[in-house]
N, C-alpha and C. Protein backbone atom coordinates (compact mmCIF):
# COMPACT_ATOMS: atom_id res chain seq x y z
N UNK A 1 31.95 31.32 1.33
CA UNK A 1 31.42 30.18 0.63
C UNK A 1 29.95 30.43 0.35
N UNK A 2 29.59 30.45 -0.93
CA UNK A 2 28.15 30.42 -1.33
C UNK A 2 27.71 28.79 -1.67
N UNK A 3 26.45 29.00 -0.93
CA UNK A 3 26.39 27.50 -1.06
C UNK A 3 24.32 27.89 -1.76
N UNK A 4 24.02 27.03 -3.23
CA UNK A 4 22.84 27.02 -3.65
C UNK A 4 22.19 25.70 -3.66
N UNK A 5 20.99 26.12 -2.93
CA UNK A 5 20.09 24.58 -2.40
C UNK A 5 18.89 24.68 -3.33
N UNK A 6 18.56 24.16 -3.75
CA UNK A 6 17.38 23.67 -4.65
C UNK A 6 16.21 22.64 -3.99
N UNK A 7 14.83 22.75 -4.21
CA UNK A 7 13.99 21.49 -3.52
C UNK A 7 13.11 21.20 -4.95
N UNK A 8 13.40 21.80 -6.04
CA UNK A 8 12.95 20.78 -6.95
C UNK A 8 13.15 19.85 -7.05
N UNK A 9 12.42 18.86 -7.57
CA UNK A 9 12.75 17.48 -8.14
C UNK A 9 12.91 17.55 -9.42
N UNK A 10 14.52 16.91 -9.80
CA UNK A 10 15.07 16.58 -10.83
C UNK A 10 14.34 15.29 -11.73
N UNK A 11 13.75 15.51 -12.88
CA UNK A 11 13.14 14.50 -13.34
C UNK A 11 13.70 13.45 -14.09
N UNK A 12 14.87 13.68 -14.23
CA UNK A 12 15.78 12.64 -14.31
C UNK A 12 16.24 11.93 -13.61
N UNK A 13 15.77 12.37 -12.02
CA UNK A 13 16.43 11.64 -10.61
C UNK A 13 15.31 10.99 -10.02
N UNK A 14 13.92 10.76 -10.63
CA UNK A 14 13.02 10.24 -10.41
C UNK A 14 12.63 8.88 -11.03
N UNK A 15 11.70 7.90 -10.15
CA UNK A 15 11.39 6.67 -10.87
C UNK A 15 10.25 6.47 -10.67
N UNK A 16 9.85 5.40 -11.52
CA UNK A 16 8.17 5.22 -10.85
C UNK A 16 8.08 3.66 -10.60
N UNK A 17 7.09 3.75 -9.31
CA UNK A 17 6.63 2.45 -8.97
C UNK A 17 5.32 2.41 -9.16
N UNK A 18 5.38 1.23 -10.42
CA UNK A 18 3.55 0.44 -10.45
C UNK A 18 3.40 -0.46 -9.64
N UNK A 19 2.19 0.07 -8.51
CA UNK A 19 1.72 -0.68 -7.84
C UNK A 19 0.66 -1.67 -8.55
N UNK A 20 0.60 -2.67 -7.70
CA UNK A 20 -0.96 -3.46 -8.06
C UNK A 20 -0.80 -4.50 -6.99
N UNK A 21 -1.77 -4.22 -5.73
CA UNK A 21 -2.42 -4.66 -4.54
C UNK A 21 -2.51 -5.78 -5.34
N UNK A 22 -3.36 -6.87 -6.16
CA UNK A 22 -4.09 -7.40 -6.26
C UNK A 22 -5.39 -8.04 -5.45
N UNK A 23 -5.64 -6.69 -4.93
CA UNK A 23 -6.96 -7.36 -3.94
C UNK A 23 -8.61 -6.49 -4.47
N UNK A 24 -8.21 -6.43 -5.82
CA UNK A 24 -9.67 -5.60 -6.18
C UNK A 24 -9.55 -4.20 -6.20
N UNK A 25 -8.75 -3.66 -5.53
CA UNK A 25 -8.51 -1.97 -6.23
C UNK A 25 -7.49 -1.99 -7.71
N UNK A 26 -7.76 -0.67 -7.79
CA UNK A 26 -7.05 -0.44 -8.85
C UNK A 26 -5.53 -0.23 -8.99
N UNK A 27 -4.71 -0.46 -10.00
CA UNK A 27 -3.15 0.00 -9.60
C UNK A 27 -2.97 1.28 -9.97
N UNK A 28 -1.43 1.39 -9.43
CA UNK A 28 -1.63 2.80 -9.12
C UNK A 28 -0.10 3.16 -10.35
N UNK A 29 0.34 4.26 -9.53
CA UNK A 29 1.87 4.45 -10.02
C UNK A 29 2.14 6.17 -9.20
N UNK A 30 3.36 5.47 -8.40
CA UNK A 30 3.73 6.45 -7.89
C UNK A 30 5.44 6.80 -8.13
N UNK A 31 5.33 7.88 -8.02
CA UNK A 31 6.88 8.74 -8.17
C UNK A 31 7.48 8.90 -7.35
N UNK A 32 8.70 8.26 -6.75
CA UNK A 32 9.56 8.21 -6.12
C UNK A 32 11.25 9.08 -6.52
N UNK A 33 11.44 9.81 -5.79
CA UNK A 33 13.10 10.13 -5.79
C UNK A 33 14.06 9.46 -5.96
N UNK A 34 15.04 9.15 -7.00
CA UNK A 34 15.90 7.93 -7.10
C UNK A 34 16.43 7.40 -5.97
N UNK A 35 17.67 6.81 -5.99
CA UNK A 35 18.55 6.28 -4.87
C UNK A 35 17.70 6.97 -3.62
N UNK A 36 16.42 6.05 -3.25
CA UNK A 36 15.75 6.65 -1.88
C UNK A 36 15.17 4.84 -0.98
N UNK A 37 14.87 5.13 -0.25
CA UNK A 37 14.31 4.20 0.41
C UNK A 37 12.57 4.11 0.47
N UNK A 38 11.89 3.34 -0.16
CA UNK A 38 10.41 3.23 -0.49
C UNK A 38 9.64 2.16 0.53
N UNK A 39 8.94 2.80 1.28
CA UNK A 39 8.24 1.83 2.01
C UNK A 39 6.97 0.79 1.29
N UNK A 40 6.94 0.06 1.33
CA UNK A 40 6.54 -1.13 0.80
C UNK A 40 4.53 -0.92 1.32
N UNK A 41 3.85 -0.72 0.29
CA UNK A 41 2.06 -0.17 0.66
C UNK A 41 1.87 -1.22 1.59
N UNK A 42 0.94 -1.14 2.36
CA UNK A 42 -0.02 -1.70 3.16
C UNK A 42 -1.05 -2.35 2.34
N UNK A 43 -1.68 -3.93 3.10
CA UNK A 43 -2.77 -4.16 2.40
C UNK A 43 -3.43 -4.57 3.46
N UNK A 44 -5.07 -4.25 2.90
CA UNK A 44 -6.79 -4.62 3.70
C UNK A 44 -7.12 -5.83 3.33
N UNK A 45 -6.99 -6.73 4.48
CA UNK A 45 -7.38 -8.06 4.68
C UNK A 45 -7.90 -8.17 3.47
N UNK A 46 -8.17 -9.56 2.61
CA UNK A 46 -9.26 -9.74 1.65
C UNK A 46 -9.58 -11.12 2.08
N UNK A 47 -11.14 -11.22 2.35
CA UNK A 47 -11.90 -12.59 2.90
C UNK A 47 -11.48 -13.68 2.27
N UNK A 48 -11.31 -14.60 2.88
CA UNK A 48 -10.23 -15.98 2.66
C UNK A 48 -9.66 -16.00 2.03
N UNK A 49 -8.85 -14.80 2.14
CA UNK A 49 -7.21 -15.18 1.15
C UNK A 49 -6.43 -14.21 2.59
N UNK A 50 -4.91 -15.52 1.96
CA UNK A 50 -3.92 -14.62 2.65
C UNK A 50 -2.59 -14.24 2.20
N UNK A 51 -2.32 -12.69 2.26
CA UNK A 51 -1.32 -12.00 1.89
C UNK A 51 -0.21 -12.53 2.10
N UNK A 52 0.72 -13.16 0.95
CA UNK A 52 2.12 -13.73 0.53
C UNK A 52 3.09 -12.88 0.87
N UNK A 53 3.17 -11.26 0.13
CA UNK A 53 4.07 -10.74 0.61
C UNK A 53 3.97 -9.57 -0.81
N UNK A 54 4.71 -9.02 -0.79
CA UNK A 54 5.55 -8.06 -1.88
C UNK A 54 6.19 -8.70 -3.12
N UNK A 55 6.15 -8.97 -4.39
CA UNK A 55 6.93 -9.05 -5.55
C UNK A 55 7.21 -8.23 -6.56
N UNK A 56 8.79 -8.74 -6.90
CA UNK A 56 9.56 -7.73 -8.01
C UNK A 56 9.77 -8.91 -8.99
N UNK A 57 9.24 -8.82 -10.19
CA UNK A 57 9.73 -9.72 -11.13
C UNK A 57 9.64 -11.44 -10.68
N UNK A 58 8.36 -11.51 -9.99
CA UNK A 58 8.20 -12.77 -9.61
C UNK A 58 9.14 -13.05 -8.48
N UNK A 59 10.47 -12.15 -7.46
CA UNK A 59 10.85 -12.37 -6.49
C UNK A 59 10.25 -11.47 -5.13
N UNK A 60 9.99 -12.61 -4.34
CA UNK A 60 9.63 -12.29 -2.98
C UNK A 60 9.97 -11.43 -2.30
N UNK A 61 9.74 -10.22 -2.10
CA UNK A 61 10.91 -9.08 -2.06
C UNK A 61 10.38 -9.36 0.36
N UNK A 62 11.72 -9.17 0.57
CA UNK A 62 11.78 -9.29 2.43
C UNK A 62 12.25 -8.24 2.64
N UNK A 63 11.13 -7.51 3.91
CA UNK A 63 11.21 -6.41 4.48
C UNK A 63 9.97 -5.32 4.51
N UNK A 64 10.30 -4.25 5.11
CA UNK A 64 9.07 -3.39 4.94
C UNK A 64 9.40 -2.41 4.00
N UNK A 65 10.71 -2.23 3.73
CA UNK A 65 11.01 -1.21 2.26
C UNK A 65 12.22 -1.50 1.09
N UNK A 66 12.01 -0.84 0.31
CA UNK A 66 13.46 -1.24 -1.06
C UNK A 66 13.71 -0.02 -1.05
N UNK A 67 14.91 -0.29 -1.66
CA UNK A 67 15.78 0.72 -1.99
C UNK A 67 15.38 1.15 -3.21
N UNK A 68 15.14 2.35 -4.12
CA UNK A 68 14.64 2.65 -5.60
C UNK A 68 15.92 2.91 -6.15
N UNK A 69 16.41 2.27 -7.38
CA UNK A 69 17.25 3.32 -8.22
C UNK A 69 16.78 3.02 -9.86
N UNK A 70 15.76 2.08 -10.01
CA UNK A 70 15.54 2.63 -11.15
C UNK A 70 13.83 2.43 -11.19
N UNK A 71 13.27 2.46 -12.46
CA UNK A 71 11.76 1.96 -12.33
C UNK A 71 11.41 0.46 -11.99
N UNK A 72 10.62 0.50 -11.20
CA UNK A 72 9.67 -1.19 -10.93
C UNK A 72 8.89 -1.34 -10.99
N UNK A 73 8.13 -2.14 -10.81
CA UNK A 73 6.50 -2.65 -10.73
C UNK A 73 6.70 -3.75 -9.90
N UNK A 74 5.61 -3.48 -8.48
CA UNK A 74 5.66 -4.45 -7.38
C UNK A 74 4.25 -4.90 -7.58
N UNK A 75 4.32 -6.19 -7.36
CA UNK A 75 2.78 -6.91 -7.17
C UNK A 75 2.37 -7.71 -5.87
N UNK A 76 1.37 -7.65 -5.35
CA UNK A 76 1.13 -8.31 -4.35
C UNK A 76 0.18 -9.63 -4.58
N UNK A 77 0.96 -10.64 -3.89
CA UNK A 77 0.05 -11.68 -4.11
C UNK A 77 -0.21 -12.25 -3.51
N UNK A 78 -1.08 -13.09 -3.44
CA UNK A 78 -2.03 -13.63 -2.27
C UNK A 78 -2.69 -15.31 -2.76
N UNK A 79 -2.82 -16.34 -1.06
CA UNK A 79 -3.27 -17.53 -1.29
C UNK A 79 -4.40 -17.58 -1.00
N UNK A 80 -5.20 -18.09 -1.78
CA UNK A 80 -6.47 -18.90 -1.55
C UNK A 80 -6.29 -19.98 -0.96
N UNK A 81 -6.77 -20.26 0.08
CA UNK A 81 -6.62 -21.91 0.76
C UNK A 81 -8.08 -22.23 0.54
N UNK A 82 -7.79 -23.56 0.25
CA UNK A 82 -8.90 -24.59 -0.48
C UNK A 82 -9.89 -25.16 0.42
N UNK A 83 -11.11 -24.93 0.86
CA UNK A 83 -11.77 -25.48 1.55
C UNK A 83 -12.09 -26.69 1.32
């Protein structure tokens, strides 16, 4: 049995995720491997606001990662509480 392994990445088996923190950096866009599991970025405190969570298309996405199978754009958003 011959067996041929490859570690390219197929660019057809790839997706991209636009990030955007919304906490004053810039967004990003990163390339992910299709059908993979994507851990969900980290965010740096921002002074009196507090971090909501992860969104896809305006839904609340729960957990610390998604599953990728096609392209997204995640946004992070955040409350101002009203003094």
């Amino acid at each position: 049995m011959l067996a041929i392994v490859s570690c390219k990445i197929d660019p057809f088996n790839t997706y991209k995720i636009e990030i955007n923190k919304e906490d004053g950096s810039a967004p990003y866009t990163q390339m992910v491997l299709g059908e993979s599991v994507f851990n969900l970025p980290s965010v740096s405190p921002k002074d009196g606001n507090i971090f909501l969570g992860w969104y896809k298309d305006d839904t609340l996405l729960v957990g610390k990662s998604i599953f990728v199978d096609k392209d997204i754009a995640l946004e992070g958003k955040w409350y101002t509480p009203k003094n």
